[in-house]
N, C-alpha and C. Protein backbone atom coordinates (compact mmCIF):
# COMPACT_ATOMS: atom_id res chain seq x y z
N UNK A 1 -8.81 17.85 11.14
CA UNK A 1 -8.96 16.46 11.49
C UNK A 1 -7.69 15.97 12.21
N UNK A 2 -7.66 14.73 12.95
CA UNK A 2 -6.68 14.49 13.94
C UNK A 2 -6.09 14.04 13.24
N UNK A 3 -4.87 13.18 13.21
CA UNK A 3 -3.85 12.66 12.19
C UNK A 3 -2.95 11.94 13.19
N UNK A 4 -2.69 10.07 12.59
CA UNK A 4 -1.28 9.80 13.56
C UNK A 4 -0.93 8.50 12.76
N UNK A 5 -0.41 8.18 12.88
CA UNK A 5 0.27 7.00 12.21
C UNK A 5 -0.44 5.67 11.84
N UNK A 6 -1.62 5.52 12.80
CA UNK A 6 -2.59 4.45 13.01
C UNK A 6 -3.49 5.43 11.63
N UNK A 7 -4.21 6.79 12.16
CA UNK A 7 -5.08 7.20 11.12
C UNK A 7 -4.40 6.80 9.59
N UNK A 8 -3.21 7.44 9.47
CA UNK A 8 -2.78 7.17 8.58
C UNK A 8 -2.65 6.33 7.65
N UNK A 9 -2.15 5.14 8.21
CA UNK A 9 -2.34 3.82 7.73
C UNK A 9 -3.74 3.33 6.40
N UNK A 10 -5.02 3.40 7.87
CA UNK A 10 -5.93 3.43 7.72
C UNK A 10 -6.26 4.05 6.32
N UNK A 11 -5.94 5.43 6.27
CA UNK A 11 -7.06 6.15 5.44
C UNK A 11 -6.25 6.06 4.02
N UNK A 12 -5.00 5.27 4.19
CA UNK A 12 -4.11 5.26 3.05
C UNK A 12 -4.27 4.19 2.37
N UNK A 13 -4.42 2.99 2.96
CA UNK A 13 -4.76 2.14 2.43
C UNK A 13 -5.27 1.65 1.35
N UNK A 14 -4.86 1.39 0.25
CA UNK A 14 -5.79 1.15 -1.07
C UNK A 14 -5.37 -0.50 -1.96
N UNK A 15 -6.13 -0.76 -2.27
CA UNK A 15 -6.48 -2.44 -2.42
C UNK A 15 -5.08 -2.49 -3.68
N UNK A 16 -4.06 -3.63 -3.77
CA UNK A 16 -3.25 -3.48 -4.72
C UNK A 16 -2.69 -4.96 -5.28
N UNK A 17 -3.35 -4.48 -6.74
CA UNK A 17 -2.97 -5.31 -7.74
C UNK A 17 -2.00 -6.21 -8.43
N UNK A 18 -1.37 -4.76 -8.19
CA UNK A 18 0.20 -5.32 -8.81
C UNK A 18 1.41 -5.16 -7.71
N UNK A 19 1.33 -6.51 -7.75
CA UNK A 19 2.98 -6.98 -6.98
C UNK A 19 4.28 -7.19 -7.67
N UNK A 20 5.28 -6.77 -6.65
CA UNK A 20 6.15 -7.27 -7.31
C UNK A 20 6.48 -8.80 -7.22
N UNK A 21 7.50 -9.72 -7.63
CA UNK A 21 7.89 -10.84 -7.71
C UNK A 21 8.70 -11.29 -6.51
N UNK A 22 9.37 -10.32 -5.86
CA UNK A 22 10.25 -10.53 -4.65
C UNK A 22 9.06 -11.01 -3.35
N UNK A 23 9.62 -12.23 -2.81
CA UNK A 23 9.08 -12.70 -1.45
C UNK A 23 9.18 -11.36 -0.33
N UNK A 24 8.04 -11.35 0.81
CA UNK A 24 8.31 -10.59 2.03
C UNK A 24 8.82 -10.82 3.08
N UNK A 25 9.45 -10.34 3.56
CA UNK A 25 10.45 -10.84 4.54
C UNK A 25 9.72 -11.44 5.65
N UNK A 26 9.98 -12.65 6.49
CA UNK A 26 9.34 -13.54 7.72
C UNK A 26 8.72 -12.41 8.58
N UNK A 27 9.64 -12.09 8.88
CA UNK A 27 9.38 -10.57 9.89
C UNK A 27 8.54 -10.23 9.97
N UNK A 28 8.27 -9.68 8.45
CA UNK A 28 7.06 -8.89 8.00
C UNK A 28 5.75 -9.37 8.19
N UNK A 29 6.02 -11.06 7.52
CA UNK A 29 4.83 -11.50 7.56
C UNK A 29 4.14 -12.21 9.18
N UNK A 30 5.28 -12.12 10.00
CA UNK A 30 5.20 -12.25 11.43
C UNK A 30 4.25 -11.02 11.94
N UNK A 31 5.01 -10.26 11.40
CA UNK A 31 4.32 -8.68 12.35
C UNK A 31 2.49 -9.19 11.63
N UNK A 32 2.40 -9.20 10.40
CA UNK A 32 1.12 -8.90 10.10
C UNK A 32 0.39 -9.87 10.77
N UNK A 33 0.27 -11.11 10.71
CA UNK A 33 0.09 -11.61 11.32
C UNK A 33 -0.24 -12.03 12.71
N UNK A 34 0.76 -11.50 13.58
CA UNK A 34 0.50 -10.67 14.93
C UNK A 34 -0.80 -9.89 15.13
N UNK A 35 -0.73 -8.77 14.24
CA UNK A 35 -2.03 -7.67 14.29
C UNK A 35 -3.39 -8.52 13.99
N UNK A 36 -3.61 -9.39 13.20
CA UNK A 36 -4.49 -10.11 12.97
C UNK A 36 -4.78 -11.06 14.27
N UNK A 37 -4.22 -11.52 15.41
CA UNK A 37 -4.11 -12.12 16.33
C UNK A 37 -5.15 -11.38 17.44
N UNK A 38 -4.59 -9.75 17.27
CA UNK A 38 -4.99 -8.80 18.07
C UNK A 38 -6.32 -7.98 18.11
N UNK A 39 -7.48 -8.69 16.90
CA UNK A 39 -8.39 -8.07 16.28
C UNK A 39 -9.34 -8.66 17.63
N UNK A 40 -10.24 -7.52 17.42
CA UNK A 40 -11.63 -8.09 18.61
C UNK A 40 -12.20 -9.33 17.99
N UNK A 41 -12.75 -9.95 19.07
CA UNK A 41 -13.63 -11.23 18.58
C UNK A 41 -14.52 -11.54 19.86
N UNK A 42 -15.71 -12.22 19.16
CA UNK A 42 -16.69 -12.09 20.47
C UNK A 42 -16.25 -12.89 21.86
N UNK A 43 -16.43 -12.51 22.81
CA UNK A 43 -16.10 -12.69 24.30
C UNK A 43 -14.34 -13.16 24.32
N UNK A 44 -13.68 -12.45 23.47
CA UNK A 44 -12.26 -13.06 23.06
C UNK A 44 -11.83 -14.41 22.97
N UNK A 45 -12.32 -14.61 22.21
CA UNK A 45 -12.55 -16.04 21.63
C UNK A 45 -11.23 -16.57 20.75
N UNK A 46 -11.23 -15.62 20.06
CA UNK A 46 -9.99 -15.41 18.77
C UNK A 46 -10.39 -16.84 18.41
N UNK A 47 -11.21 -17.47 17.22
CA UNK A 47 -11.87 -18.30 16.63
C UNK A 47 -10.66 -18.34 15.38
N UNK A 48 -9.60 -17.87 15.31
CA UNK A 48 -9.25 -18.05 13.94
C UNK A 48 -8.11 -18.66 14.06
N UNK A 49 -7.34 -18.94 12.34
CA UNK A 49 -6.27 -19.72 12.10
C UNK A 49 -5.82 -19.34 10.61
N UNK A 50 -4.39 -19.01 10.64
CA UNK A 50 -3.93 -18.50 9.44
C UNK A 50 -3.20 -19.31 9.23
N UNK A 51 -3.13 -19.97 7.84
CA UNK A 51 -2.60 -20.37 6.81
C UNK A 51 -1.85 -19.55 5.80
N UNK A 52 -0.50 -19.10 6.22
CA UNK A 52 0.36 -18.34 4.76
C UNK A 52 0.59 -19.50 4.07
N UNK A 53 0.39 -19.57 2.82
CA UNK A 53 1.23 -19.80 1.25
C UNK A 53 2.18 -19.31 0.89
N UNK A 54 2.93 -19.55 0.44
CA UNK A 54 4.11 -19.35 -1.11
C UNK A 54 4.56 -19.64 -1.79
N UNK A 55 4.10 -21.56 -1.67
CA UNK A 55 4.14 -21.88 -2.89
C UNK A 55 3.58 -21.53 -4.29
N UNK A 56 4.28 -21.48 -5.25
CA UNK A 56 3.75 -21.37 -6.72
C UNK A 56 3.06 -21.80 -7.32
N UNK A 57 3.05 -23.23 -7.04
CA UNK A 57 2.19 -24.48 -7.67
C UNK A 57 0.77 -24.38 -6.81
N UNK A 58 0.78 -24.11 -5.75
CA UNK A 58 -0.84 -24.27 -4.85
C UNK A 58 -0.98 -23.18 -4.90
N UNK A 59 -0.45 -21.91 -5.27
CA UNK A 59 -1.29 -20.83 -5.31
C UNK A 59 -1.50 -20.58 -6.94
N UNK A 60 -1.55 -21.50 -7.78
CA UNK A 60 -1.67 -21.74 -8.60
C UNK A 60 -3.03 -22.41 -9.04
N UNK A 61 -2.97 -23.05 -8.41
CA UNK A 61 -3.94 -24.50 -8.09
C UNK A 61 -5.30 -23.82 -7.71
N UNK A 62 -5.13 -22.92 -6.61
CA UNK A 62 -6.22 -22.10 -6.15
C UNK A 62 -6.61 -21.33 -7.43
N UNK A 63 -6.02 -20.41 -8.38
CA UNK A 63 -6.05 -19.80 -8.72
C UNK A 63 -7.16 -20.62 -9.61
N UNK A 64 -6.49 -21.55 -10.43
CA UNK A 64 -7.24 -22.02 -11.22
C UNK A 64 -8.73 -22.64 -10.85
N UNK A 65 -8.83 -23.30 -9.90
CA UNK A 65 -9.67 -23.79 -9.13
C UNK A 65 -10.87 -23.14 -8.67
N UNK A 66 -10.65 -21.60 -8.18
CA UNK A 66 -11.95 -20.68 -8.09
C UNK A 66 -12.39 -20.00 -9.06
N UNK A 67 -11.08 -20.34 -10.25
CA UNK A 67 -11.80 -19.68 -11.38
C UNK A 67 -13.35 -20.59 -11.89
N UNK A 68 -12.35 -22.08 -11.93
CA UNK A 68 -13.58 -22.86 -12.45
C UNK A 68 -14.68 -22.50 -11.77
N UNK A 69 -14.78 -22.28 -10.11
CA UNK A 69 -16.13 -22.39 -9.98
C UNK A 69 -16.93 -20.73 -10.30
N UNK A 70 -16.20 -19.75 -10.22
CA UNK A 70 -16.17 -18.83 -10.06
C UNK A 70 -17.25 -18.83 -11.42
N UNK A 71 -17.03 -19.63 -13.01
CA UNK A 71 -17.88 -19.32 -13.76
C UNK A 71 -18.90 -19.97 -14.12
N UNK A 72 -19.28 -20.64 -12.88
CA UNK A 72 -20.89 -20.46 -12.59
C UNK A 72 -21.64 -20.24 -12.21
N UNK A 73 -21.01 -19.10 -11.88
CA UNK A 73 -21.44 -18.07 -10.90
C UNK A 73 -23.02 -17.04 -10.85
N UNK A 74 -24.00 -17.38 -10.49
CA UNK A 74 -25.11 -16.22 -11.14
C UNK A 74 -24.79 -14.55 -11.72
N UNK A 75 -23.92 -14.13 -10.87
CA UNK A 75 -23.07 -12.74 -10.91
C UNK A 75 -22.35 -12.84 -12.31
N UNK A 76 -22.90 -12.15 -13.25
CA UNK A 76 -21.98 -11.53 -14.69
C UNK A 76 -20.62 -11.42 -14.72
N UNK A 77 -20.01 -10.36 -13.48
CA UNK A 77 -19.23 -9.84 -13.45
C UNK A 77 -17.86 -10.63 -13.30
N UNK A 78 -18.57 -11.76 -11.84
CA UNK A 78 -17.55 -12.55 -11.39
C UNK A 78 -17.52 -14.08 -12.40
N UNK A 79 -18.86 -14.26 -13.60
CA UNK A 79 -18.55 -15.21 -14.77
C UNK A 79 -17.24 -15.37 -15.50
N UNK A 80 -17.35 -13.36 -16.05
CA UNK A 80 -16.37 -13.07 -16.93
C UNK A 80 -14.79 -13.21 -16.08
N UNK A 81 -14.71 -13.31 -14.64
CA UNK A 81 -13.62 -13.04 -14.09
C UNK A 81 -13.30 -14.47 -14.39
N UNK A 82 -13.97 -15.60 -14.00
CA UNK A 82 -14.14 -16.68 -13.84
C UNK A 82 -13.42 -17.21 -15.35
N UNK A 83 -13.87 -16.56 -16.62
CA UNK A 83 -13.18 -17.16 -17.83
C UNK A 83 -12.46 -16.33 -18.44
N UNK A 84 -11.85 -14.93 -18.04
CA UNK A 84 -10.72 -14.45 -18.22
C UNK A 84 -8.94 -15.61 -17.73
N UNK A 85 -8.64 -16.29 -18.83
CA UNK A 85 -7.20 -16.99 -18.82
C UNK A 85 -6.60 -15.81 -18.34
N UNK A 86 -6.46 -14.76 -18.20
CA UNK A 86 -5.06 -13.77 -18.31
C UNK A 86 -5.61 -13.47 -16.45
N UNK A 87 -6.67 -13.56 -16.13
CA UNK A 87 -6.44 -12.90 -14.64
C UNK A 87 -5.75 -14.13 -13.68
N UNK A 88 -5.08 -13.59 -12.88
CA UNK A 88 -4.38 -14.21 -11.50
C UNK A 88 -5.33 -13.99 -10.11
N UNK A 89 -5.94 -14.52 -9.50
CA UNK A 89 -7.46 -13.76 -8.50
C UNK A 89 -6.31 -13.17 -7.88
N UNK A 90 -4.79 -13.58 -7.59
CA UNK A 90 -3.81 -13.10 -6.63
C UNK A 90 -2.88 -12.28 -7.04
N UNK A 91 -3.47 -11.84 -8.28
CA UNK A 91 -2.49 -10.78 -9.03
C UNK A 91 -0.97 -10.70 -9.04
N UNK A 92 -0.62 -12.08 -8.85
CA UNK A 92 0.78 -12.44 -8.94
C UNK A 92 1.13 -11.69 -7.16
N UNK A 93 0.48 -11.90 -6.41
CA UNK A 93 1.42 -11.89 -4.52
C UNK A 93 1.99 -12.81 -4.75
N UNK A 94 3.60 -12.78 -4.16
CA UNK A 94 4.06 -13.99 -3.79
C UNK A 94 3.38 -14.97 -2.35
N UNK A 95 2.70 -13.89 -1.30
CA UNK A 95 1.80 -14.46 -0.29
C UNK A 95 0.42 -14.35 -0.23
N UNK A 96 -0.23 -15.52 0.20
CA UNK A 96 -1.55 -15.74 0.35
C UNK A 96 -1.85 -15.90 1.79
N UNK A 97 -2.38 -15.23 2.58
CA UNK A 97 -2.72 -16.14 3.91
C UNK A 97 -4.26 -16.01 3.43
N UNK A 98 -4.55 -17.33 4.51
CA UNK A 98 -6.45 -18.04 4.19
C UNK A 98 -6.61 -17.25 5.60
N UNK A 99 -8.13 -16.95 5.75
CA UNK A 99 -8.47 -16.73 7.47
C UNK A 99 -9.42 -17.74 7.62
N UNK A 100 -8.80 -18.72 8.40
CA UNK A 100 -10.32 -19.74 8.77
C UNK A 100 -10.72 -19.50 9.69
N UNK A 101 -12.07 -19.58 10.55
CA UNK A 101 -12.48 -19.33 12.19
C UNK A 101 -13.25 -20.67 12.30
N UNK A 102 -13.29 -20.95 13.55
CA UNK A 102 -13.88 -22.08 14.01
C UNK A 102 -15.24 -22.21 14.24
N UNK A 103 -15.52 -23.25 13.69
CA UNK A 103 -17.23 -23.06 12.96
C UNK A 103 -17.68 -23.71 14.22
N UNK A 104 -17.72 -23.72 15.58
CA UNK A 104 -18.49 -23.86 16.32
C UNK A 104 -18.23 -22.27 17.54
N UNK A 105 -17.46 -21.65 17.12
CA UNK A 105 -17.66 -20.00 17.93
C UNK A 105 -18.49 -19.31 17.60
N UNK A 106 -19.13 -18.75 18.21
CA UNK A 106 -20.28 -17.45 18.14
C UNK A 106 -20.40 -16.69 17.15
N UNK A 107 -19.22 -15.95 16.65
CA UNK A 107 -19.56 -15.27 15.08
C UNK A 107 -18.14 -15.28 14.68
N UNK A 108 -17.65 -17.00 14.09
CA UNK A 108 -16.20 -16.89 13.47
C UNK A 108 -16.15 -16.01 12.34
N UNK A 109 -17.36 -15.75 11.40
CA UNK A 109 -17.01 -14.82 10.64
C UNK A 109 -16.44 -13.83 10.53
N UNK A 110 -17.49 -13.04 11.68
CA UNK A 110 -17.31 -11.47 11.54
C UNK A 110 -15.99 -11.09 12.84
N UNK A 111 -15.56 -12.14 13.55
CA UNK A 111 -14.40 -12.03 14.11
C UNK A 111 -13.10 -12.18 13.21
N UNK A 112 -13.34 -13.39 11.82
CA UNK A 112 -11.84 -13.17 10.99
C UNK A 112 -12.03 -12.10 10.15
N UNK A 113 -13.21 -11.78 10.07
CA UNK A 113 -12.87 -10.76 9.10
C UNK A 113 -12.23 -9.13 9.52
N UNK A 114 -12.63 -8.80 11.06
CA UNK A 114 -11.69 -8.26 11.97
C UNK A 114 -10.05 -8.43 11.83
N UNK A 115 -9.87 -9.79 11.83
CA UNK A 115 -8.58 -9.91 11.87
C UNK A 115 -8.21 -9.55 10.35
N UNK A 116 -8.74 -9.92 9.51
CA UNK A 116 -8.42 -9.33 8.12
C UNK A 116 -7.90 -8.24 7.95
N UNK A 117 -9.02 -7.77 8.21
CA UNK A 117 -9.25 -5.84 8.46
C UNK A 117 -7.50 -5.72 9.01
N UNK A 118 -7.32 -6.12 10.58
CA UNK A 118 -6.25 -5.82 10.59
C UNK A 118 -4.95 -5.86 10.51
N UNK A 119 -4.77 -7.18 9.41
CA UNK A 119 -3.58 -7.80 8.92
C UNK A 119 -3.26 -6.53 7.66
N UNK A 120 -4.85 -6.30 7.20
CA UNK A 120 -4.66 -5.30 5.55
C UNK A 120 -3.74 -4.01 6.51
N UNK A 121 -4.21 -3.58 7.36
CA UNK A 121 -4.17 -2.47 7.98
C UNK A 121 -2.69 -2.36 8.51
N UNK A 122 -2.17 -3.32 9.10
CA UNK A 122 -0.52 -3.48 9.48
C UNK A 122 0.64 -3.26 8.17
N UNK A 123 0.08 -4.22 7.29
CA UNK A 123 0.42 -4.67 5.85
C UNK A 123 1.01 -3.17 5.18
N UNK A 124 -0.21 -2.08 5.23
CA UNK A 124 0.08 -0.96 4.50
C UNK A 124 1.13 -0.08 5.71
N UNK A 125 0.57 -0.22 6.89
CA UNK A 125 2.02 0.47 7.83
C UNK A 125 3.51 0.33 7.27
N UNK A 126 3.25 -1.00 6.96
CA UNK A 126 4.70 -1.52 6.71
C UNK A 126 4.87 -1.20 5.23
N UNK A 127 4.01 -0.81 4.37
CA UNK A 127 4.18 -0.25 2.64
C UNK A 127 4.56 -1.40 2.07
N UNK A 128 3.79 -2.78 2.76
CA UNK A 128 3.57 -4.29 1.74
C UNK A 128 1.60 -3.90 1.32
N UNK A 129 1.47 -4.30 0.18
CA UNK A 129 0.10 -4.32 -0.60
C UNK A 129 -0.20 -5.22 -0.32
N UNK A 130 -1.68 -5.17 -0.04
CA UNK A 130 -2.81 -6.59 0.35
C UNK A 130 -3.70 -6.01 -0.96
N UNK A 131 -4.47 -7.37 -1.17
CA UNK A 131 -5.69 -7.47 -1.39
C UNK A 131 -6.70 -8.58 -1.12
N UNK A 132 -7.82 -8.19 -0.53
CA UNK A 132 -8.36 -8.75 0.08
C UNK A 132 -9.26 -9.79 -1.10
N UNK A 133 -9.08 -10.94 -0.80
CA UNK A 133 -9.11 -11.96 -2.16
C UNK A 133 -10.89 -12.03 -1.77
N UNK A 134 -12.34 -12.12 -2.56
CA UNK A 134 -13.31 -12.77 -2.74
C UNK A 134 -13.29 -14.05 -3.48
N UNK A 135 -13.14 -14.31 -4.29
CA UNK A 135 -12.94 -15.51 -5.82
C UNK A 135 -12.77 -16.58 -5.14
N UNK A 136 -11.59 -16.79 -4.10
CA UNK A 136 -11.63 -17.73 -3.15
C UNK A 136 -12.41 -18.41 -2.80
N UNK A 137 -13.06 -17.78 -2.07
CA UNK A 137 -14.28 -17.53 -0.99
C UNK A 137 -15.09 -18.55 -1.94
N UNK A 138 -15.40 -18.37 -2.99
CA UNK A 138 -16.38 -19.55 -4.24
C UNK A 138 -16.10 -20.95 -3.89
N UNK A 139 -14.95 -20.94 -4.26
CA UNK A 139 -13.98 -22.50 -3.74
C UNK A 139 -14.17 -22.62 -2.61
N UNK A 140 -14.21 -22.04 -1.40
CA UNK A 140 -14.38 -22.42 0.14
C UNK A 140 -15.70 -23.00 0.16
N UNK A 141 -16.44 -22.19 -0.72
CA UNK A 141 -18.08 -22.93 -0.47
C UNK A 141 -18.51 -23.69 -1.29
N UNK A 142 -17.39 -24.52 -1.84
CA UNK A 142 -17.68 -25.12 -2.73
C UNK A 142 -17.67 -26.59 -2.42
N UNK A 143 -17.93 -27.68 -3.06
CA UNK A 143 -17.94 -28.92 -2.65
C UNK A 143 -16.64 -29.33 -2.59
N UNK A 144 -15.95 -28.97 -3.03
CA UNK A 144 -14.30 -29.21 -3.28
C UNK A 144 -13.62 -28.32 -1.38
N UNK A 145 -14.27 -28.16 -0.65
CA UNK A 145 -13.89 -27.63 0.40
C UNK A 145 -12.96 -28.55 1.44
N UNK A 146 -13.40 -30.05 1.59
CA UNK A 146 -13.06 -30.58 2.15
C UNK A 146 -11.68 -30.48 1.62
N UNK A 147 -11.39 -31.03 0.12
CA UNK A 147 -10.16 -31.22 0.10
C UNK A 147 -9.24 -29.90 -0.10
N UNK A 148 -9.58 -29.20 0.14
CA UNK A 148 -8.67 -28.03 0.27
C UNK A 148 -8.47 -27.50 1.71
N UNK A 149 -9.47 -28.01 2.68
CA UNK A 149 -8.99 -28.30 3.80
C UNK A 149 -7.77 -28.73 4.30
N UNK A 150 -7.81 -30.14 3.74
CA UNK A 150 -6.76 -30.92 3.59
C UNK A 150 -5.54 -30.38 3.52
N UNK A 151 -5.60 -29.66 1.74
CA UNK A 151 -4.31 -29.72 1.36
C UNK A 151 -3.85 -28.40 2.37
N UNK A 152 -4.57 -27.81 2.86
CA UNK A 152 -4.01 -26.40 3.60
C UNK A 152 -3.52 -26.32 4.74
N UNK A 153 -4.04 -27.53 5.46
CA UNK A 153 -3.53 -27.93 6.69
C UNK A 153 -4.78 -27.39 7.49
N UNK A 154 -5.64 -26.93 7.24
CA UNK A 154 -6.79 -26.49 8.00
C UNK A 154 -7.20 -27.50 9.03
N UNK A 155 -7.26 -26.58 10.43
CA UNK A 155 -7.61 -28.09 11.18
C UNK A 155 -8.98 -27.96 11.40
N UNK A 156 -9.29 -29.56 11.56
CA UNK A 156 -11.00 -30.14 11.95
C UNK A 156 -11.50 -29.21 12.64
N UNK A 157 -12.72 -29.05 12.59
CA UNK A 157 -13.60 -27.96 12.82
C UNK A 157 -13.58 -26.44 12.77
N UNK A 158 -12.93 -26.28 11.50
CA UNK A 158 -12.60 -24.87 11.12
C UNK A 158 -12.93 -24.75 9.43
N UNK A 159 -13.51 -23.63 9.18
CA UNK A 159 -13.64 -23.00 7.98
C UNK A 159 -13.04 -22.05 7.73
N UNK A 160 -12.47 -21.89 6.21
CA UNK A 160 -11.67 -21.44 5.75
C UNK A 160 -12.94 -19.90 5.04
N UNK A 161 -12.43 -18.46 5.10
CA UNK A 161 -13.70 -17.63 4.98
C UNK A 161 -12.80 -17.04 3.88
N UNK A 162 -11.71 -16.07 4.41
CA UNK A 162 -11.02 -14.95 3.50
C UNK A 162 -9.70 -15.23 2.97
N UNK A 163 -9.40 -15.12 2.08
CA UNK A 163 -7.95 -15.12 2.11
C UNK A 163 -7.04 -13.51 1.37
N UNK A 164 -6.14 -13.28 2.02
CA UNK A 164 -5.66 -11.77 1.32
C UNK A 164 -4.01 -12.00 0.46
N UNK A 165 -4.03 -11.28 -0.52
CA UNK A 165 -2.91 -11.48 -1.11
C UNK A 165 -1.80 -10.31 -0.52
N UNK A 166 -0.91 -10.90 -0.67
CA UNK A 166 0.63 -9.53 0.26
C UNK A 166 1.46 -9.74 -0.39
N UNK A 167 1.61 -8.74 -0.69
CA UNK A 167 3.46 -8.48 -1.38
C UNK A 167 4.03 -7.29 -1.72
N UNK A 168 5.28 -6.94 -2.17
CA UNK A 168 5.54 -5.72 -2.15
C UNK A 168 4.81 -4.80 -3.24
N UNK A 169 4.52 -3.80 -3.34
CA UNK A 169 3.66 -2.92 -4.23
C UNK A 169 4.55 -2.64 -5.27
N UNK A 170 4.12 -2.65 -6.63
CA UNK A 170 4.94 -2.77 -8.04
C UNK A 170 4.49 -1.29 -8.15
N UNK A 171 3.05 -1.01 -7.88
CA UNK A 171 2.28 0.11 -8.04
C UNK A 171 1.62 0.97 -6.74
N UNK A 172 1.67 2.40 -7.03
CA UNK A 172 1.56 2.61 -5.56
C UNK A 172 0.24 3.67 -5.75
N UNK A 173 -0.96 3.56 -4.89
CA UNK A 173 -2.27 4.12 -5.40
C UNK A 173 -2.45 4.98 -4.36
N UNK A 174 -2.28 6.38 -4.77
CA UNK A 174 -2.71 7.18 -2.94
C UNK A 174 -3.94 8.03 -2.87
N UNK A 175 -4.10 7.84 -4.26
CA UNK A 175 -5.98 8.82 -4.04
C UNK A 175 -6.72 7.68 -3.81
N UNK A 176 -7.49 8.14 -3.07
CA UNK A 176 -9.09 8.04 -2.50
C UNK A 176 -10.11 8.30 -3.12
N UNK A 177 -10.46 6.91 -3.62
CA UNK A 177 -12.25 7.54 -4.20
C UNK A 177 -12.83 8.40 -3.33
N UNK A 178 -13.51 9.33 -3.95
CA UNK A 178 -14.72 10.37 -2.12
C UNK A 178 -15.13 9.03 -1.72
N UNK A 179 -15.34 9.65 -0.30
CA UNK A 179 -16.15 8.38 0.34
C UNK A 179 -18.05 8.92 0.02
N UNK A 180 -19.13 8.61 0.07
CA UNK A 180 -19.89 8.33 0.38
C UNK A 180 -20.49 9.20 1.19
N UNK A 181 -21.30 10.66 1.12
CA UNK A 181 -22.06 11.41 1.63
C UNK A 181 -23.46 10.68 2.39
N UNK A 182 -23.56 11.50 3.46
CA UNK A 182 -24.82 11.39 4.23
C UNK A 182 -25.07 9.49 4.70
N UNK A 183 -23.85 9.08 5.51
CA UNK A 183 -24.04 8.29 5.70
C UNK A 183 -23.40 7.81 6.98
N UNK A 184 -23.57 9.24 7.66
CA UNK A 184 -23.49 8.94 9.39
C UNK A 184 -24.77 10.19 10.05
N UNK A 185 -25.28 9.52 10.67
CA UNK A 185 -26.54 10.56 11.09
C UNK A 185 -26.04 10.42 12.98
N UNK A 186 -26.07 11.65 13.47
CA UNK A 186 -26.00 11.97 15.15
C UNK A 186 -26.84 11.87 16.21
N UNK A 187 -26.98 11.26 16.81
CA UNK A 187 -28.46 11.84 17.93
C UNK A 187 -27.58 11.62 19.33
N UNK A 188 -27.71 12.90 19.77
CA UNK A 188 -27.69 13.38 21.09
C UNK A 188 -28.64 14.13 21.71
């Protein structure tokens, strides 16, 4: 198989929990950021807008906030997440960036979530841990949206979709679940 620094990245990548407490350097969070800039989007549109956090208190606020809605949730899984006191959805990152895209472009979704893809993807180049936050995502669609608009600085006519947690890795994960047999078929 071919191998290069980009593959690498890529196939190394694994979702991470535990952060440490130390902030990431501007730089860092410049570069990632950047790459997320650089993601395809339909007719290059680039529909999106990042919001980093680091405050304590509003990523706090969030935290608590998607829990509430989080447990009323139809999903079991994400109930119990929802009334677990001991979980952090941000597993203690000192950074949060939100991805909002502009809800009148062609597919702001599946264009931030591109950029996601490649903020996670820079993130591990550089050996800072992401995880790509869902729990959020509850609160975004929640009636409480507007005002978290607000407090985020989100501007008018934009929705807020993903948000990923970054920080330095406390813990470092390098196996690979197998991926998933028989799930590219060829025709030539």
């Amino acid at each position: 198989m071919i191998m290069n620094d980009t593959l690498k990245a890529i196939m190394e990548r694994r979702t991470t929990r535990k952060f440490k407490e130390d902030q990431i350097k501007e730089e860092e969070i410049n570069t990632i950021l950047k790459a997320g800039m650089y993601a395809p989007s339909a007719h290059n549109d680039q529909p999106w807008n990042f919001t980093v956090i680091q405050n304590k208190d509003l990523l706090n606020e969030l935290n608590k906030e998607s829990k509430e809605i989080a447990k009323t949730f139809p999903n079991e899984t994400i109930k119990k997440m929802g009334h677990n006191e001991k979980l952090n959805i941000f597993y203690g990152a000192p950074t949060i960036i939100v991805i909002s895209g502009r809800e009148n472009a062609m597919m702001p979704q599946i264009d931030c979530a591109a950029a996601t893809e490649n903020m996670l993807i820079a993130a591990e180049s550089l050996d800072i841990g992401g995880c790509w936050n869902g729990i959020v995502g509850f609160l975004f669609d929640s009636n409480k949206v507007e005002i978290y608009k607000e407090k985020l600085g989100i501007p008018e006519g934009y929705r807020p979709y993903y948000a990923i947690a970054l920080g330095y890795k406390k813990v470092k994960i390098t196996k690979a679940l197998p991926r998933k047999e028989n799930s590219i078929q060829y025709i030539k």
